[in-house]
Protein backbone atom coordinates (compact mmCIF):
# COMPACT_ATOMS: atom_id res chain seq x y z
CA UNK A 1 30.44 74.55 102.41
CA UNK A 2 27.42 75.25 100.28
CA UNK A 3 26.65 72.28 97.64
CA UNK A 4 24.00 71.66 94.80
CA UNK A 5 22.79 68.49 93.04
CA UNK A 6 22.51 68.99 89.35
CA UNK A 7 23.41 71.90 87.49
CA UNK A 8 20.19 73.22 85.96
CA UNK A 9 19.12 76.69 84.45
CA UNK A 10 17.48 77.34 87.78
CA UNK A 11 20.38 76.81 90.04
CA UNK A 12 20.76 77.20 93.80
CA UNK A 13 21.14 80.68 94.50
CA UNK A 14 21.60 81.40 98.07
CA UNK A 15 21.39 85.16 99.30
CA UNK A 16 24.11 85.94 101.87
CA UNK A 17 23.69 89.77 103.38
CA UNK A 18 25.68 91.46 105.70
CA UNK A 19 24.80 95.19 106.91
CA UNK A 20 27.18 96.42 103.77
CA UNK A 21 27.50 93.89 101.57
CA UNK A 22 24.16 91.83 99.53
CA UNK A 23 26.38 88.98 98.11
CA UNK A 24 24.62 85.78 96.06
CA UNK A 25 26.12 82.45 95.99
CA UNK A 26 25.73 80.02 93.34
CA UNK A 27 27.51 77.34 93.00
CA UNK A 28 27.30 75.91 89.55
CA UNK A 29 28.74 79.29 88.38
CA UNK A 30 31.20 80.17 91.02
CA UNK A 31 34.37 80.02 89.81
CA UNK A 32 35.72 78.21 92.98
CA UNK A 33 33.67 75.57 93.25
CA UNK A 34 34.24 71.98 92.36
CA UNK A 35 32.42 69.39 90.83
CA UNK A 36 31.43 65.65 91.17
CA UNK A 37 29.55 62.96 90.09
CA UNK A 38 27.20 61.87 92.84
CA UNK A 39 25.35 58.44 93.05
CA UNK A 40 23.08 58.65 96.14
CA UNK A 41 20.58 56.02 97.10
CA UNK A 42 19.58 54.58 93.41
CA UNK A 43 19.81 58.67 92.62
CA UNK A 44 22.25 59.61 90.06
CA UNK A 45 23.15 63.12 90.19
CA UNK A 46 24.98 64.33 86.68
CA UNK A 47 26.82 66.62 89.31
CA UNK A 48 27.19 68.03 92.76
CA UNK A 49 29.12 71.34 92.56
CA UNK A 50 30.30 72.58 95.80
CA UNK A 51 32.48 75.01 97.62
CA UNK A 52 33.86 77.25 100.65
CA UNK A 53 32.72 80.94 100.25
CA UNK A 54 33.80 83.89 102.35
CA UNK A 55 31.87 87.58 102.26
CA UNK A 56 33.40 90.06 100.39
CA UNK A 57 33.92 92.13 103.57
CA UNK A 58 33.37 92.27 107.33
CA UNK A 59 30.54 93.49 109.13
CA UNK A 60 30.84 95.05 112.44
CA UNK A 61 29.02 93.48 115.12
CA UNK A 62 28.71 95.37 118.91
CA UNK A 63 26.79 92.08 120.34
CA UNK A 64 27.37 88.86 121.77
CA UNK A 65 25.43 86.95 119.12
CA UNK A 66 25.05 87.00 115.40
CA UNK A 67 21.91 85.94 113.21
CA UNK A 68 22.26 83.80 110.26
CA UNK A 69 19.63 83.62 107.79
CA UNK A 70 20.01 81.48 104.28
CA UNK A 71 17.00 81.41 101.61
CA UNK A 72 16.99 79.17 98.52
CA UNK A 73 16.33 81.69 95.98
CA UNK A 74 14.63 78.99 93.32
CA UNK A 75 11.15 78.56 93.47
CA UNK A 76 10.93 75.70 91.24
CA UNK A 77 11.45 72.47 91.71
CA UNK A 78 14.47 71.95 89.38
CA UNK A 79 17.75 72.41 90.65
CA UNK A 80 16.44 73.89 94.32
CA UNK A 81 18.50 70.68 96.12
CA UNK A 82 20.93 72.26 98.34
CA UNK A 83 23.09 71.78 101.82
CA UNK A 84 25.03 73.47 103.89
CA UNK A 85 27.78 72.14 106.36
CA UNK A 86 30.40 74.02 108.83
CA UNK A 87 28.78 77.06 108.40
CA UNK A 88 31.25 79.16 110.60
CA UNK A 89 31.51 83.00 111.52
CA UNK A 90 34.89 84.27 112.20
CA UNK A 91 36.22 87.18 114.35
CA UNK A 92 38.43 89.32 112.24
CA UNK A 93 38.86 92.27 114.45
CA UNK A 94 41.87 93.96 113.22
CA UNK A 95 44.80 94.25 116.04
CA UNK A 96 45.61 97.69 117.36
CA UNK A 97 49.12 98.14 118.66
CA UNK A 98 50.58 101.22 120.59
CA UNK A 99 54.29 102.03 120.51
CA UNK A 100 56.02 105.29 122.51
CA UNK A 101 59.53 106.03 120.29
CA UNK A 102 60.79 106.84 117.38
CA UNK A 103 59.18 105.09 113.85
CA UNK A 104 61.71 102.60 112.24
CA UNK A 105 60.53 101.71 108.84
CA UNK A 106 63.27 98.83 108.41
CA UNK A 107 61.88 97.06 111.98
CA UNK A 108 58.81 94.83 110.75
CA UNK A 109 57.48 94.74 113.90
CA UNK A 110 57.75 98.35 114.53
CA UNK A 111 59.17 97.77 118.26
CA UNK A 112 60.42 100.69 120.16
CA UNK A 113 59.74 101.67 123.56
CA UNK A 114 57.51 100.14 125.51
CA UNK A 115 53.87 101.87 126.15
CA UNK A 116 53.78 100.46 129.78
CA UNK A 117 57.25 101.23 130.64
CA UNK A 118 56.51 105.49 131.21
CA UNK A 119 60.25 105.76 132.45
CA UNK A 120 61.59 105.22 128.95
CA UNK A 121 59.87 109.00 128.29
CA UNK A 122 61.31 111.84 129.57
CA UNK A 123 59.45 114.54 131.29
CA UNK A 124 58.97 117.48 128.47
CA UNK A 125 60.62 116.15 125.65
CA UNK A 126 59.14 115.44 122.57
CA UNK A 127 58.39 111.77 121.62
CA UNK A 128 56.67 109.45 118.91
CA UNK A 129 53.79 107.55 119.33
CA UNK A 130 52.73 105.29 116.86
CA UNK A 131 49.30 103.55 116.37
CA UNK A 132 49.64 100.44 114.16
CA UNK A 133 46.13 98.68 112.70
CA UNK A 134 47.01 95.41 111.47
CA UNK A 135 44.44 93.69 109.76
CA UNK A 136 43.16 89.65 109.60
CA UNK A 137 44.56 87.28 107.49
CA UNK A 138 40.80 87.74 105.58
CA UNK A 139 42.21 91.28 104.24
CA UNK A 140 38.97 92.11 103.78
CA UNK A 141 37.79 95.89 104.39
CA UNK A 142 36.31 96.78 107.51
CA UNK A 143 33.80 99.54 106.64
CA UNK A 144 32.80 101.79 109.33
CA UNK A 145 35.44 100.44 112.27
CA UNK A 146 36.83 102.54 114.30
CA UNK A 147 39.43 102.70 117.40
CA UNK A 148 39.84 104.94 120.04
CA UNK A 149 42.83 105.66 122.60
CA UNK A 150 43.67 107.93 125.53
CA UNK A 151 47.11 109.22 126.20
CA UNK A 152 48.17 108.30 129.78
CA UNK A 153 47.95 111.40 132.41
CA UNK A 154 50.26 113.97 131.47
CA UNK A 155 50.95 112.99 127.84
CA UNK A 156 49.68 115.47 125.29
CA UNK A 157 49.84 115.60 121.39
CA UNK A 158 51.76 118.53 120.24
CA UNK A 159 53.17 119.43 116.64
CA UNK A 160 51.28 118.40 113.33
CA UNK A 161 49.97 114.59 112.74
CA UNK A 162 52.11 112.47 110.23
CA UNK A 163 50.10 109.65 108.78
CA UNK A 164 51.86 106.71 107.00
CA UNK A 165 49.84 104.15 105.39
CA UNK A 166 51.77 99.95 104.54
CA UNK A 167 49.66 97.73 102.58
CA UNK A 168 46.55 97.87 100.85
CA UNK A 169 43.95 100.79 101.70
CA UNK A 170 40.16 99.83 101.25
């Protein structure tokens, strides 16, 4: 939550950058912020406006830490009084799934045979296997991510690639 006392020309800006995405937050304009009267210590605020942003997308990160950095972007001293609380990052690594079998549009779930189970392929007949991204609850695009798979021993792609895409594309 990012909040600001008074709502002055020279509001709290707050630059938020991710490796794709610059992205400036400011309260007393965002559309999805609320507002309230604040009396604080003898200090009467005409209003705090306040709110829960989330980037615009994702940003791919190969460590096991990530760097936050927030600068107030007024340089006066009107309208520079700002917090931040529960600043959180969030894993939204989209969920790869793997299915041997044929592709059944009407099953939501898109079960079929099971990957680990080899039996349920026979030996040189042709089969369908079906990669399935599913993506956060965030929805947000994932620029630049990528997955990789190996067929198990003795599997081989044969025939032309059919690619089917459910949902929004971004």
């Amino acid at each position: 939550m990012i909040a600001k006392g008074g709502s002055y020309a020279e509001a709290l800006g707050v630059n938020y950058f991710t490796v794709t995405d610059p992205f400036l937050i400011n309260p007393c304009s965002d559309p999805g912020s609320t507002r309230s009267l604040v009396d604080y210590r003898g200090w009467s605020f005409r209003d705090v406006a306040a709110g829960s942003y989330v980037a615009h997308v994702a940003f791919l990160n190969e460590g096991d830490t990530v760097d936050v950095i927030v600068r107030n972007r007024t340089a006066s001293g009107r309208g520079n009084d700002g917090a931040i609380n529960n600043l959180r990052v969030f894993n939204v690594t989209p969920q790869l799934d793997i299915q041997f079998g044929e592709w059944n549009a009407t099953d939501p779930k898109h079960e079929g045979g099971d990957p680990s189970d080899r039996e349920t392929l026979e030996f040189g007949q042709p089969s369908t296997i079906t990669y399935t991204i599913t993506n956060r609850d965030d929805h947000g695009s994932k620029y630049g991510w990528t997955f990789d798979n190996s067929l198990p021993e003795d599997l081989r792609f044969v025939g032309a690639l059919v690619l089917r895409r459910h949902g929004k594309q971004g």
